[in-house]
Protein backbone atom coordinates (compact mmCIF):
# COMPACT_ATOMS: atom_id res chain seq x y z
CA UNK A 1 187.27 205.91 136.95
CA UNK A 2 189.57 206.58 134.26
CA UNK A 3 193.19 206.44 134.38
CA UNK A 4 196.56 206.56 132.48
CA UNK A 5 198.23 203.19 132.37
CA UNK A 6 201.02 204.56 132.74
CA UNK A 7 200.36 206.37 135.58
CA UNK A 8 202.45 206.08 138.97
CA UNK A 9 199.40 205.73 140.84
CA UNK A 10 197.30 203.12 138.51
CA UNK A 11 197.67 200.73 141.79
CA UNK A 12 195.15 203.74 143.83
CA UNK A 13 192.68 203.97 141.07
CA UNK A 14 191.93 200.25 141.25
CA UNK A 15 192.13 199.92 144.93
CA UNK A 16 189.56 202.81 144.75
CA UNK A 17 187.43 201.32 142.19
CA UNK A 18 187.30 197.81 143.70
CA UNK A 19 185.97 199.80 147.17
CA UNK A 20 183.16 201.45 145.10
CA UNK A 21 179.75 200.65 144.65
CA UNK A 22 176.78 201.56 142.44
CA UNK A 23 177.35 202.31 138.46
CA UNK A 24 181.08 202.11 138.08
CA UNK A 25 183.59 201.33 135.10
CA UNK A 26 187.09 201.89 134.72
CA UNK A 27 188.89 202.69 131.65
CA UNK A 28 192.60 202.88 131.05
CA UNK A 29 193.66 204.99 128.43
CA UNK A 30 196.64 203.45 127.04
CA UNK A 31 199.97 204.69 126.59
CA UNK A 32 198.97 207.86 129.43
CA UNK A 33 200.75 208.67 132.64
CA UNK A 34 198.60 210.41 135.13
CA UNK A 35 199.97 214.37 133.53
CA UNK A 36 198.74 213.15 130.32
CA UNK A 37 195.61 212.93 131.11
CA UNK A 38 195.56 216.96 132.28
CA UNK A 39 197.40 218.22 129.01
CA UNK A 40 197.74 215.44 126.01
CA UNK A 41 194.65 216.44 123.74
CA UNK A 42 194.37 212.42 122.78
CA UNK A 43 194.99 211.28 126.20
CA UNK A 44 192.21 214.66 127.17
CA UNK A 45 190.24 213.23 124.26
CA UNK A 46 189.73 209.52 125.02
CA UNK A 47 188.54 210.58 128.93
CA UNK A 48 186.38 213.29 127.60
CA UNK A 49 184.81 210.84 125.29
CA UNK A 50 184.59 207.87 127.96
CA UNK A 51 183.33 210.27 130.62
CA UNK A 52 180.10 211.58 128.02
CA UNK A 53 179.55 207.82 127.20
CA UNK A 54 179.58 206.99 130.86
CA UNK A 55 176.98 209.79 131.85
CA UNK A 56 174.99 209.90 129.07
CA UNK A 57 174.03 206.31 130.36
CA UNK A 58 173.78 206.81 134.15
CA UNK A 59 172.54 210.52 134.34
């Protein structure tokens, strides 16, 4: 799960991620509301990046 930690809705994203099971991981890119993370190339960048990392292990 990856999420700004700035975002409005931070409180969902770890009531989500606490519920799930199996491979999981959730990373907070600092400094990003939940927009950010849509149109901010370093906010876009640091997901993008996380996400690869994250599948390239569990895929």
């Amino acid at each position: 799960m990856i999420v700004g930690d700035r975002a409005e809705t931070v409180w969902m994203s770890i009531e989500a991620f606490q519920r799930a099971t199996g491979p999981k991981e959730m990373f907070r890119v600092p400094g990003a509301s939940h927009v950010d993370l849509y149109d901010r190339p370093a906010a876009v960048g640091a997901a993008a990046e996380k996400l690869a990392e994250f599948f390239g292990k569990h895929l």
